[in-house]
PDB file of N, CA and C in Angstrom:
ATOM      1  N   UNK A   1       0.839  -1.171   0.000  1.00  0.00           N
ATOM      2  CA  UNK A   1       0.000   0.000   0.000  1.00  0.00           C
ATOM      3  C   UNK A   1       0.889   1.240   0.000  1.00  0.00           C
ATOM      4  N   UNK A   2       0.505   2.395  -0.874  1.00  0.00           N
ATOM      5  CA  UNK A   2       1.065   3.565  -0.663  1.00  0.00           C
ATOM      6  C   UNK A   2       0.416   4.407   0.219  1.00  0.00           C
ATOM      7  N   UNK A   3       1.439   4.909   0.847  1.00  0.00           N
ATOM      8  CA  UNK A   3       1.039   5.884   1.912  1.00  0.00           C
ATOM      9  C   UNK A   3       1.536   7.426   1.389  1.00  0.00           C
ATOM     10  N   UNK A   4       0.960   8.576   1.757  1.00  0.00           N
ATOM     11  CA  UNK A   4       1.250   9.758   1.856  1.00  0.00           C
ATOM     12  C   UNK A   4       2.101  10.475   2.461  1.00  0.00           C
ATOM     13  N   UNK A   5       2.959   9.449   3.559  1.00  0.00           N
ATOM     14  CA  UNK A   5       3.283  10.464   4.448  1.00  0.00           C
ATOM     15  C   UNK A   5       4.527  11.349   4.261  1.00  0.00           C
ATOM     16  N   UNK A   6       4.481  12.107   5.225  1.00  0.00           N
ATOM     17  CA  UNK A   6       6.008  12.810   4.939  1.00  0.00           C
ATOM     18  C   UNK A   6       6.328  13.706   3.439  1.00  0.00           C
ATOM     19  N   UNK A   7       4.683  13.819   2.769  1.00  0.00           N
ATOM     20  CA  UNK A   7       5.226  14.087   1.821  1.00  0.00           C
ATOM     21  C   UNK A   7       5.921  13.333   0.623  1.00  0.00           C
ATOM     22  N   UNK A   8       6.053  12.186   1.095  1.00  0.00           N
ATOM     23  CA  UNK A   8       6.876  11.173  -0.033  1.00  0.00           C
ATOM     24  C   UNK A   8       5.948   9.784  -0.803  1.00  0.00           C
ATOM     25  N   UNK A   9       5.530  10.569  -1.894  1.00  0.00           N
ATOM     26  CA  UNK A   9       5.133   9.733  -2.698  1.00  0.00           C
ATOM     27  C   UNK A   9       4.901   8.273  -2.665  1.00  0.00           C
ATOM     28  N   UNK A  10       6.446   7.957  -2.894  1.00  0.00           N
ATOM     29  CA  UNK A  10       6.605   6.145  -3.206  1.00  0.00           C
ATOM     30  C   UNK A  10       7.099   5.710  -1.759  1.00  0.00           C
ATOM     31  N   UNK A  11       6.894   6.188  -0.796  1.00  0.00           N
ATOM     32  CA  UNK A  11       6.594   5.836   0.383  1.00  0.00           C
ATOM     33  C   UNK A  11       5.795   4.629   0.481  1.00  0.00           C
ATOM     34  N   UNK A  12       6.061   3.687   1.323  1.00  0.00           N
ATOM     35  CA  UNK A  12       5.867   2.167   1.266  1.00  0.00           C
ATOM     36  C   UNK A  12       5.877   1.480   2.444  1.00  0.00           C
ATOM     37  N   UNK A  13       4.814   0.764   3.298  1.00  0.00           N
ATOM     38  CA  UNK A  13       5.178   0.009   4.378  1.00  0.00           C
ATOM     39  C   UNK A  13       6.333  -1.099   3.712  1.00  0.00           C
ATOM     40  N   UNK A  14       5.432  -1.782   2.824  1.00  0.00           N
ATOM     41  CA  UNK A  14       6.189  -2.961   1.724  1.00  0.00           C
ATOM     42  C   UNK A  14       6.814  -2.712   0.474  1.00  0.00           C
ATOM     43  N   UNK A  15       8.029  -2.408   0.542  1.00  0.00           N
ATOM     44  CA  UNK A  15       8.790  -2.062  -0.709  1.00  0.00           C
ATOM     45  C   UNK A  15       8.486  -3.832  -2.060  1.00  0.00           C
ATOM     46  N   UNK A  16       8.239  -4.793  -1.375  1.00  0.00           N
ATOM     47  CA  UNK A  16       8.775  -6.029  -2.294  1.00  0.00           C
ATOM     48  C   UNK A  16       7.268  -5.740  -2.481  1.00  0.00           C
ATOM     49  N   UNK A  17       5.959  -5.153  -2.471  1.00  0.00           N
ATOM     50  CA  UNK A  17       4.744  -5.244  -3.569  1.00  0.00           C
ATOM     51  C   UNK A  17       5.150  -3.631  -4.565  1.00  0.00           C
ATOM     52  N   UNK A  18       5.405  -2.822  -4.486  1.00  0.00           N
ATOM     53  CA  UNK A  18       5.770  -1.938  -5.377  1.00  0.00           C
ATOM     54  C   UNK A  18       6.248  -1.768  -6.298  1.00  0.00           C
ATOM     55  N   UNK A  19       7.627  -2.619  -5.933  1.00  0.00           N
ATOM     56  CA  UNK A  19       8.546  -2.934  -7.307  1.00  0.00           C
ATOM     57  C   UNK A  19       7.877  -3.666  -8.684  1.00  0.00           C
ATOM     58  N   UNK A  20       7.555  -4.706  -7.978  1.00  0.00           N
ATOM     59  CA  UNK A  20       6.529  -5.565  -9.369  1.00  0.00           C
ATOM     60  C   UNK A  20       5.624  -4.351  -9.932  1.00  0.00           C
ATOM     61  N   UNK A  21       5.107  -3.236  -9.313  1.00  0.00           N
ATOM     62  CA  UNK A  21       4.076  -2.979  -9.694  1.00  0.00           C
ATOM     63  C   UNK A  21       5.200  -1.272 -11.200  1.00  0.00           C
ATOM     64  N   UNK A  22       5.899  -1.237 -10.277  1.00  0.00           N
ATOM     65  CA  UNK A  22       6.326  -0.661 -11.090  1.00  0.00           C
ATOM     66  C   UNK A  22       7.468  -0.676 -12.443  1.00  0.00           C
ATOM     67  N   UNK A  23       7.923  -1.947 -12.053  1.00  0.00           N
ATOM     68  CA  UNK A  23       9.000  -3.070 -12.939  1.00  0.00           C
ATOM     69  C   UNK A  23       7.317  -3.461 -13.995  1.00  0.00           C
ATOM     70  N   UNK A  24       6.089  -3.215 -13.637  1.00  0.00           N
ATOM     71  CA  UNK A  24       5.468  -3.770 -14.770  1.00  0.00           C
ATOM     72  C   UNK A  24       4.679  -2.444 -15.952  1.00  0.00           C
ATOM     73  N   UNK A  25       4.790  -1.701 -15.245  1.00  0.00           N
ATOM     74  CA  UNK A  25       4.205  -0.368 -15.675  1.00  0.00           C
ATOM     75  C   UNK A  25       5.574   0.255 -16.591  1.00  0.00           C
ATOM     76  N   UNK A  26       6.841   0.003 -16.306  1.00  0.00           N
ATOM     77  CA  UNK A  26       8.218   0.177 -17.415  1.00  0.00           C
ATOM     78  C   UNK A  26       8.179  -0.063 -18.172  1.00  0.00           C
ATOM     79  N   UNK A  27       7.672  -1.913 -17.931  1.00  0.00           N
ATOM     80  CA  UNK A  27       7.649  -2.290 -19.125  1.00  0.00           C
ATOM     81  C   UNK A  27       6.149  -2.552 -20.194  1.00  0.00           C
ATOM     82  N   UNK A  28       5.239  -2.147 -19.381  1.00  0.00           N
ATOM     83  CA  UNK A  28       4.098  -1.792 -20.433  1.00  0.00           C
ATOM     84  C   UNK A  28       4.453  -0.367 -21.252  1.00  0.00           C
ATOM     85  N   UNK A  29       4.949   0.635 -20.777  1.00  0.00           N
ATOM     86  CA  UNK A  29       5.683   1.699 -20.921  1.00  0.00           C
ATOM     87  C   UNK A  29       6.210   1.292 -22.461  1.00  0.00           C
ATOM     88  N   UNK A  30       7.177   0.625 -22.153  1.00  0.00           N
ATOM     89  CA  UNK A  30       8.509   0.452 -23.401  1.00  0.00           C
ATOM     90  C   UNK A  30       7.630  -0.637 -24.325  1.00  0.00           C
ATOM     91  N   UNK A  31       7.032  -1.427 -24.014  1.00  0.00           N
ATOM     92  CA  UNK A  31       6.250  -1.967 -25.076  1.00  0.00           C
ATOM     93  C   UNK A  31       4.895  -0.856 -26.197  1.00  0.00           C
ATOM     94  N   UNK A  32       4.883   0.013 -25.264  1.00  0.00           N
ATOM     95  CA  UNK A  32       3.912   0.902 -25.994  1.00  0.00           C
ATOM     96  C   UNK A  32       4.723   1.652 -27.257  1.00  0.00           C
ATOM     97  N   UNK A  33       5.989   2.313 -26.169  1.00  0.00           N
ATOM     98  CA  UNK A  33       6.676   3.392 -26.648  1.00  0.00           C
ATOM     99  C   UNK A  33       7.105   2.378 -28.280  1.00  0.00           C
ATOM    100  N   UNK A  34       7.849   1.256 -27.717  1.00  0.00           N
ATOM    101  CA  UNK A  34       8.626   0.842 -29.011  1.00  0.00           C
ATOM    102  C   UNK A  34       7.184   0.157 -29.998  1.00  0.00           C
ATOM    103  N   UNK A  35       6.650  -0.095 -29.950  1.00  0.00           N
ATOM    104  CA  UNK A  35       5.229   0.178 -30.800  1.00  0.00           C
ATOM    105  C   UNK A  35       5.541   0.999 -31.806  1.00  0.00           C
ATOM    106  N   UNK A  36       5.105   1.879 -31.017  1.00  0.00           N
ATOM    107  CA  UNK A  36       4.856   3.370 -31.684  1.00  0.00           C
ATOM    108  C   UNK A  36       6.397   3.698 -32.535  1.00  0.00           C
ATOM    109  N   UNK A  37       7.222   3.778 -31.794  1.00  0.00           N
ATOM    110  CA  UNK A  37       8.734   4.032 -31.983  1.00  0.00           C
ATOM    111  C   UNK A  37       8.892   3.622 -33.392  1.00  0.00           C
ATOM    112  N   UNK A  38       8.501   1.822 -33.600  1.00  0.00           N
ATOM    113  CA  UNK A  38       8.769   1.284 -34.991  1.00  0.00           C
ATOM    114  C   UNK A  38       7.996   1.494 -36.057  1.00  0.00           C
ATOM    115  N   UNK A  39       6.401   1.874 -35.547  1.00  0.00           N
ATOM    116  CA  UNK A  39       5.294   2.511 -36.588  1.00  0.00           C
ATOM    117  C   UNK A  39       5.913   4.016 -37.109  1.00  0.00           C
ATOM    118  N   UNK A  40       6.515   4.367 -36.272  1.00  0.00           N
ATOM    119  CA  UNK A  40       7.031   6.079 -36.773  1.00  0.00           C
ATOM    120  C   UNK A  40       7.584   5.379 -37.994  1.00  0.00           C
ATOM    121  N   UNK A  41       8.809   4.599 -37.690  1.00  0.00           N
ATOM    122  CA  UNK A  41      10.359   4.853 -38.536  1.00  0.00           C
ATOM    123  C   UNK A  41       9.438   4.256 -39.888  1.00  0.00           C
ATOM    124  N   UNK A  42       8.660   3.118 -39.308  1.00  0.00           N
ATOM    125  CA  UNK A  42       8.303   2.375 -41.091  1.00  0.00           C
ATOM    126  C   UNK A  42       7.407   3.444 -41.835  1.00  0.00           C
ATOM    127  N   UNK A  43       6.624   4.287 -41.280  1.00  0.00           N
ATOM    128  CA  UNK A  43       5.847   6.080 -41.808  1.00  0.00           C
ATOM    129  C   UNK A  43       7.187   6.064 -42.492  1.00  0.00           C
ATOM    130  N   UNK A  44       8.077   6.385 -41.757  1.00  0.00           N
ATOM    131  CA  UNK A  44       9.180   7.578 -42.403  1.00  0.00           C
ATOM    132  C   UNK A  44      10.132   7.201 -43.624  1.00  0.00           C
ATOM    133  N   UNK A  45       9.785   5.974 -43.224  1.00  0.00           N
ATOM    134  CA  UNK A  45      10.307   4.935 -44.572  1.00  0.00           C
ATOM    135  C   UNK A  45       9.445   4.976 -45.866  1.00  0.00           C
ATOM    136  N   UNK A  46       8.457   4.893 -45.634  1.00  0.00           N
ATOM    137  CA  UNK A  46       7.471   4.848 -46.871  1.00  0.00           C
ATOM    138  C   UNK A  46       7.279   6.248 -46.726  1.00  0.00           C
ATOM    139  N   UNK A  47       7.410   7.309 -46.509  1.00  0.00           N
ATOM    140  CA  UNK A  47       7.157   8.395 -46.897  1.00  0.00           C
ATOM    141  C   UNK A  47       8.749   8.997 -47.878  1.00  0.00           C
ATOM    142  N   UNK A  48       9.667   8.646 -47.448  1.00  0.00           N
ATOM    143  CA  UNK A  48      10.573   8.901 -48.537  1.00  0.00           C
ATOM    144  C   UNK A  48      10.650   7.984 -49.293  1.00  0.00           C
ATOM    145  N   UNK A  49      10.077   6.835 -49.504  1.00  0.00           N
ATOM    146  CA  UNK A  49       9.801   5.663 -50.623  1.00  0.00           C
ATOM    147  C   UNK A  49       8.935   6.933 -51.881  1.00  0.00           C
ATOM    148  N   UNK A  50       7.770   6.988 -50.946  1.00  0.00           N
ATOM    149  CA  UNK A  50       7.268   7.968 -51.759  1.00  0.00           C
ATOM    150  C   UNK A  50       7.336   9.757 -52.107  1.00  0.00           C
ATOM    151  N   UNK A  51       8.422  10.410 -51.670  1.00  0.00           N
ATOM    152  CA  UNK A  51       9.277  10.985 -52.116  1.00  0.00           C
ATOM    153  C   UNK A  51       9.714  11.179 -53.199  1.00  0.00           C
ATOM    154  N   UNK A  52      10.529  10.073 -52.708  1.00  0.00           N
ATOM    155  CA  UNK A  52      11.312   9.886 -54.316  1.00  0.00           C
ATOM    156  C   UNK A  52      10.458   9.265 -55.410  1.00  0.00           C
ATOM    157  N   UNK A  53       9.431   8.142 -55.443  1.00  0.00           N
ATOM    158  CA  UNK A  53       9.182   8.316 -56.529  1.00  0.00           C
ATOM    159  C   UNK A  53       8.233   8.840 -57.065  1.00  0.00           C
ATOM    160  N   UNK A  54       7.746  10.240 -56.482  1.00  0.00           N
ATOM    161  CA  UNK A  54       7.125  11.812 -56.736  1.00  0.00           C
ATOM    162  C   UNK A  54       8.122  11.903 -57.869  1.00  0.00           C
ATOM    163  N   UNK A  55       9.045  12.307 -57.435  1.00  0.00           N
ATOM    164  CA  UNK A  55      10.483  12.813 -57.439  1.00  0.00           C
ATOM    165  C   UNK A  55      10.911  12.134 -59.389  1.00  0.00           C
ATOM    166  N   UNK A  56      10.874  11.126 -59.564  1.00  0.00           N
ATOM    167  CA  UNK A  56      10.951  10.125 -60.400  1.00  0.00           C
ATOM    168  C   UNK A  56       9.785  10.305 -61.380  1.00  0.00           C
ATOM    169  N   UNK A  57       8.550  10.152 -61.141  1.00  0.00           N
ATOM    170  CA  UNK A  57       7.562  10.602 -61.469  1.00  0.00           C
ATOM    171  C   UNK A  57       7.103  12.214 -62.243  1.00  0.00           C
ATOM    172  N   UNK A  58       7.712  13.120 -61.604  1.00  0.00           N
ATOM    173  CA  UNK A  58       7.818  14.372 -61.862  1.00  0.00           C
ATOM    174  C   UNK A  58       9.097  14.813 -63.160  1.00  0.00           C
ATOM    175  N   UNK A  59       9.917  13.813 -63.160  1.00  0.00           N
ATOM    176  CA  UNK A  59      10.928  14.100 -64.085  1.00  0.00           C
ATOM    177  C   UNK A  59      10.390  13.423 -65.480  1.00  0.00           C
ATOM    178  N   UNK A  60       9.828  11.882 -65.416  1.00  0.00           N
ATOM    179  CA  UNK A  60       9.323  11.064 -66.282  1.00  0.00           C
ATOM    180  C   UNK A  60       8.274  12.259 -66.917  1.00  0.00           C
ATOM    181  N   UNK A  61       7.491  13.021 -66.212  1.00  0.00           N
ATOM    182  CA  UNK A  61       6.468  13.542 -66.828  1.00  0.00           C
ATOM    183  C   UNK A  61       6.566  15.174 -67.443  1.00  0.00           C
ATOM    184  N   UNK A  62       7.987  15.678 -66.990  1.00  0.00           N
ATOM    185  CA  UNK A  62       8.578  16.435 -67.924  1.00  0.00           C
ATOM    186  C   UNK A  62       8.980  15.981 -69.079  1.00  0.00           C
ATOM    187  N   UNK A  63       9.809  14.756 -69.448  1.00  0.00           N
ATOM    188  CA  UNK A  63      10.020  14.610 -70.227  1.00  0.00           C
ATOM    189  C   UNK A  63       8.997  14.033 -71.437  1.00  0.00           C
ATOM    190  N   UNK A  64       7.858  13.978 -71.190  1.00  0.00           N
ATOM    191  CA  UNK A  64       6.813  13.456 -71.776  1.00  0.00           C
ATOM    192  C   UNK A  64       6.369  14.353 -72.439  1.00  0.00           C
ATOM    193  N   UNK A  65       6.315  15.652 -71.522  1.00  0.00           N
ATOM    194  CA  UNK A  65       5.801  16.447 -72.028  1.00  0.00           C
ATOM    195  C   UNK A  65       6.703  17.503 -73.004  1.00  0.00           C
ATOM    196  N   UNK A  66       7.782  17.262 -73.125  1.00  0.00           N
ATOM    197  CA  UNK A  66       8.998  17.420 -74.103  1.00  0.00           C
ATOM    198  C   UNK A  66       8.499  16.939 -75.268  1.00  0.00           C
ATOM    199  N   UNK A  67       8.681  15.399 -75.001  1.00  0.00           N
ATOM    200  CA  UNK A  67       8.138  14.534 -76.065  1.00  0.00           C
ATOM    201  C   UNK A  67       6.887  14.955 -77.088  1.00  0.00           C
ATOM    202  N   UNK A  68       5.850  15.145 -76.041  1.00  0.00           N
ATOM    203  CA  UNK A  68       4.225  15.975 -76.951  1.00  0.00           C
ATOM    204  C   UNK A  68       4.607  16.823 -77.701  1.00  0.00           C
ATOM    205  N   UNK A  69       5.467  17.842 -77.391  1.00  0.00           N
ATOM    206  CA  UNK A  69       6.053  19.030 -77.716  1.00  0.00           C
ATOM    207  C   UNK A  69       6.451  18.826 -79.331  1.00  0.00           C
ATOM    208  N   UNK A  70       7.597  18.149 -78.930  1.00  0.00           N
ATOM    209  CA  UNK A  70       8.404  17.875 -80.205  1.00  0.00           C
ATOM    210  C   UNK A  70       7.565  17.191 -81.508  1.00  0.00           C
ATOM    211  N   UNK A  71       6.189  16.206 -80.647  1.00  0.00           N
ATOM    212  CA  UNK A  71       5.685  15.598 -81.763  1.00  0.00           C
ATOM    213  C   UNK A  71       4.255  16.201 -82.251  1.00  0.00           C
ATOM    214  N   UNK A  72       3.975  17.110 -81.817  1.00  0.00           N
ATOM    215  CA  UNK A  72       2.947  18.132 -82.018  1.00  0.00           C
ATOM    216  C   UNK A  72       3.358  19.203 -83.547  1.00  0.00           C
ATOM    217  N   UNK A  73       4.993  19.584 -83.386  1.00  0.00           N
ATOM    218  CA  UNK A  73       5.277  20.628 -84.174  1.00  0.00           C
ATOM    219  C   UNK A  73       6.717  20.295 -84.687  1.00  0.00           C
ATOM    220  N   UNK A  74       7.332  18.863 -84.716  1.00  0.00           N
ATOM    221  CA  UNK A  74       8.197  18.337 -85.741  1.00  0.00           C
ATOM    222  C   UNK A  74       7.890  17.248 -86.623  1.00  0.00           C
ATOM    223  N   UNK A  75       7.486  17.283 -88.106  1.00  0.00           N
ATOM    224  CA  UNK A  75       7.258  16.312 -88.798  1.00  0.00           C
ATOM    225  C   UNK A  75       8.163  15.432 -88.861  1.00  0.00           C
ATOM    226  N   UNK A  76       9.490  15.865 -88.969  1.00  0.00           N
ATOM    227  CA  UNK A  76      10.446  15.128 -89.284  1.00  0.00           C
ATOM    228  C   UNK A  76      10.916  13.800 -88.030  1.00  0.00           C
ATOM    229  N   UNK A  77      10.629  14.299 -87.517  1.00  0.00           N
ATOM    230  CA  UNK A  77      10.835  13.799 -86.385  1.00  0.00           C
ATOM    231  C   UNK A  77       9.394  12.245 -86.225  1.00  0.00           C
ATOM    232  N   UNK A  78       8.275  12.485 -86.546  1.00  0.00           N
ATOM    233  CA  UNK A  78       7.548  11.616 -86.514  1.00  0.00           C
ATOM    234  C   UNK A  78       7.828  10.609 -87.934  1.00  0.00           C
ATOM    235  N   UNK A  79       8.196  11.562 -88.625  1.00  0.00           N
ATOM    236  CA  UNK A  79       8.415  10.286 -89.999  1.00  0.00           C
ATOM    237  C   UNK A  79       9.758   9.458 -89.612  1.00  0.00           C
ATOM    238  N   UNK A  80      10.801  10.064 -88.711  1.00  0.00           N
ATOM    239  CA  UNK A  80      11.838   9.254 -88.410  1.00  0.00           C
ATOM    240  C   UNK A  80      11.542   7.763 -87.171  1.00  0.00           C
ATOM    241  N   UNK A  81      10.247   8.602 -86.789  1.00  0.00           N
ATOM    242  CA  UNK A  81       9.739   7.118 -85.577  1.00  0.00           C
ATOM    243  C   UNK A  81       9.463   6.107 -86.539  1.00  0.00           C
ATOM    244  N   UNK A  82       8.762   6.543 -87.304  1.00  0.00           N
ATOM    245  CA  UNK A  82       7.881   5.662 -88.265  1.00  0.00           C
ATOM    246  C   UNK A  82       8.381   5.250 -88.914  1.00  0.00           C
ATOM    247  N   UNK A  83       9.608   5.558 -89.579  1.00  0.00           N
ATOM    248  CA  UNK A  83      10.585   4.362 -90.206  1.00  0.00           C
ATOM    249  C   UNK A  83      11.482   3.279 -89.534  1.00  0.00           C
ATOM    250  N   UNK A  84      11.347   3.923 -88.511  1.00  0.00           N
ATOM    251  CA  UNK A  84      12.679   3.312 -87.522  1.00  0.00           C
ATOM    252  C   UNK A  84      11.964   2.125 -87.097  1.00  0.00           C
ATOM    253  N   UNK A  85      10.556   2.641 -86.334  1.00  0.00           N
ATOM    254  CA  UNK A  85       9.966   1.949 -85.334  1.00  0.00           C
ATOM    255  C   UNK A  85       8.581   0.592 -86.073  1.00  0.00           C
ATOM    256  N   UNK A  86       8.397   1.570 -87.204  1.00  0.00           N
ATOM    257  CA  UNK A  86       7.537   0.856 -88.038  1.00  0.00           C
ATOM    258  C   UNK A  86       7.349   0.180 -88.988  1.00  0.00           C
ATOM    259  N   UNK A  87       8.898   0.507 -89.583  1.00  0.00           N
ATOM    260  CA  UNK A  87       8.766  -0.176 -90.732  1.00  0.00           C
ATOM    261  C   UNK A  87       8.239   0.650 -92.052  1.00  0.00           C
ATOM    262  N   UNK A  88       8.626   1.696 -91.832  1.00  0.00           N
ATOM    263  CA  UNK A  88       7.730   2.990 -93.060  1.00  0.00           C
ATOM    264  C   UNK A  88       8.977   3.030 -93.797  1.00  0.00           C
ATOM    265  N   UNK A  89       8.286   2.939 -95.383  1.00  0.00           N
ATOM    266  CA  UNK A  89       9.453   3.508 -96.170  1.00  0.00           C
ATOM    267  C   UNK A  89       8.736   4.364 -96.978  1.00  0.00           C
ATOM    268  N   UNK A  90       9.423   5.314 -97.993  1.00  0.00           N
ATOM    269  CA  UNK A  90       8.769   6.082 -98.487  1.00  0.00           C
ATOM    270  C   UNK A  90       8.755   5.831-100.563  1.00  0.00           C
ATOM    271  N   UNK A  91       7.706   6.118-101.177  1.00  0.00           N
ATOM    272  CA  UNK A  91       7.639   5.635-102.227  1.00  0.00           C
ATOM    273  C   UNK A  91       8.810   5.624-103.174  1.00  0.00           C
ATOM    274  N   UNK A  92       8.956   4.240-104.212  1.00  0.00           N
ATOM    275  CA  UNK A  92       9.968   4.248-104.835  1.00  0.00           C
ATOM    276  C   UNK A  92      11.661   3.617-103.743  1.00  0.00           C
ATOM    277  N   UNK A  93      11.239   3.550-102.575  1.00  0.00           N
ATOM    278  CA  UNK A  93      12.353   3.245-102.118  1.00  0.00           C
ATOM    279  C   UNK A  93      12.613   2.319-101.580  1.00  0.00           C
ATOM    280  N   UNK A  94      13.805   1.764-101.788  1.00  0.00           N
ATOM    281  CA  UNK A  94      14.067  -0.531-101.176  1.00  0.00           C
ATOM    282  C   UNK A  94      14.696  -0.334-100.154  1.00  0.00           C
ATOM    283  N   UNK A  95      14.214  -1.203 -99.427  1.00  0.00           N
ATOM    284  CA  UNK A  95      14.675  -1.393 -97.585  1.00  0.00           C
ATOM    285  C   UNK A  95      15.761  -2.901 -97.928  1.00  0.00           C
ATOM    286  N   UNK A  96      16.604  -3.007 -97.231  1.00  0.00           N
ATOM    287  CA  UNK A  96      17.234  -4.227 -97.340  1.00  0.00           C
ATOM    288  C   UNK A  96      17.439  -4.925 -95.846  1.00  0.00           C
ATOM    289  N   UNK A  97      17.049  -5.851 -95.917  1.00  0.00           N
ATOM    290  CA  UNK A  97      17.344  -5.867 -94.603  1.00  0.00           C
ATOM    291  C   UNK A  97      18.492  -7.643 -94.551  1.00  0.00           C
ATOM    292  N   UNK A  98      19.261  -7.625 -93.893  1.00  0.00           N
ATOM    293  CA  UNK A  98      20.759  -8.215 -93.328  1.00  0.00           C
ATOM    294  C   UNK A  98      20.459  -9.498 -92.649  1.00  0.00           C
ATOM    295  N   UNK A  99      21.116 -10.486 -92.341  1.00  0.00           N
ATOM    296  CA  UNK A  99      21.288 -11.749 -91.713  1.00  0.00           C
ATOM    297  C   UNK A  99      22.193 -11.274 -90.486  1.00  0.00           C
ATOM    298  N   UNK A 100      20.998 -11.575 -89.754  1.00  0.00           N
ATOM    299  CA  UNK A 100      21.462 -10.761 -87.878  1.00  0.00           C
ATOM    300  C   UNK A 100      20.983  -9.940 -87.545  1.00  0.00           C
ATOM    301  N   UNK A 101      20.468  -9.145 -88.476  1.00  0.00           N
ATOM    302  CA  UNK A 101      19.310  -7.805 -88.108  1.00  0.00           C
ATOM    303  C   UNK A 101      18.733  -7.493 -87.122  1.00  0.00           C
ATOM    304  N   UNK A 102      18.678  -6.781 -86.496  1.00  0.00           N
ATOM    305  CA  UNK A 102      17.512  -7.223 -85.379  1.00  0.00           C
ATOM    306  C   UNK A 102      16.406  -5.961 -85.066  1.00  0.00           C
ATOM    307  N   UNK A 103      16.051  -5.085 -86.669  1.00  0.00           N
ATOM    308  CA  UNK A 103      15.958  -4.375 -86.966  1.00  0.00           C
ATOM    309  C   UNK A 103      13.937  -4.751 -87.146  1.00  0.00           C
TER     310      UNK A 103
END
């Protein structure tokens, strides 16, 4: 039992029932804290996970928009996809294509 007296708190007829009581309240304590403690860090982990690939994301979609750019107001540039990528040739003209190609 705790007593008041003297002003002193953890004042105790019986020191050997206190201890348990407070050796268990530490460690409900540190089981809470480190809970919480490891829910922070894995937040803080996935929040610069997603950071960066904002970050990644934001560059990919500049350059996309480069891309629109260029293919909005360069012809040349789309007829060069289209041969490269497609297989476009233009009239009157022979494609040859090689053993190993990978064209």
């Amino acid at each position: 039992m705790i007593n008041f007296i003297n002003n002193n708190f953890l004042y105790c007829k019986d020191k050997k029932k206190i201890i348990p009581k407070i050796l268990f309240f530490l460690i409900l304590f540190f089981l809470i804290f480190n809970t919480t403690l490891l829910k922070i860090i894995k937040l803080q982990r996935y929040k610069n996970f997603l950071l960066k690939k904002t970050y990644q994301l934001e560059i990919e979609t500049e350059k996309l928009k480069k891309d629109i750019k260029i293919l909005e107001t360069d012809d040349k540039y789309i007829e060069n996809i289209a041969r490269k990528k497609l297989a476009f040739y233009k009239d009157g003209e022979t494609i040859y294509g090689f053993v190993g190609d990978k064209k």
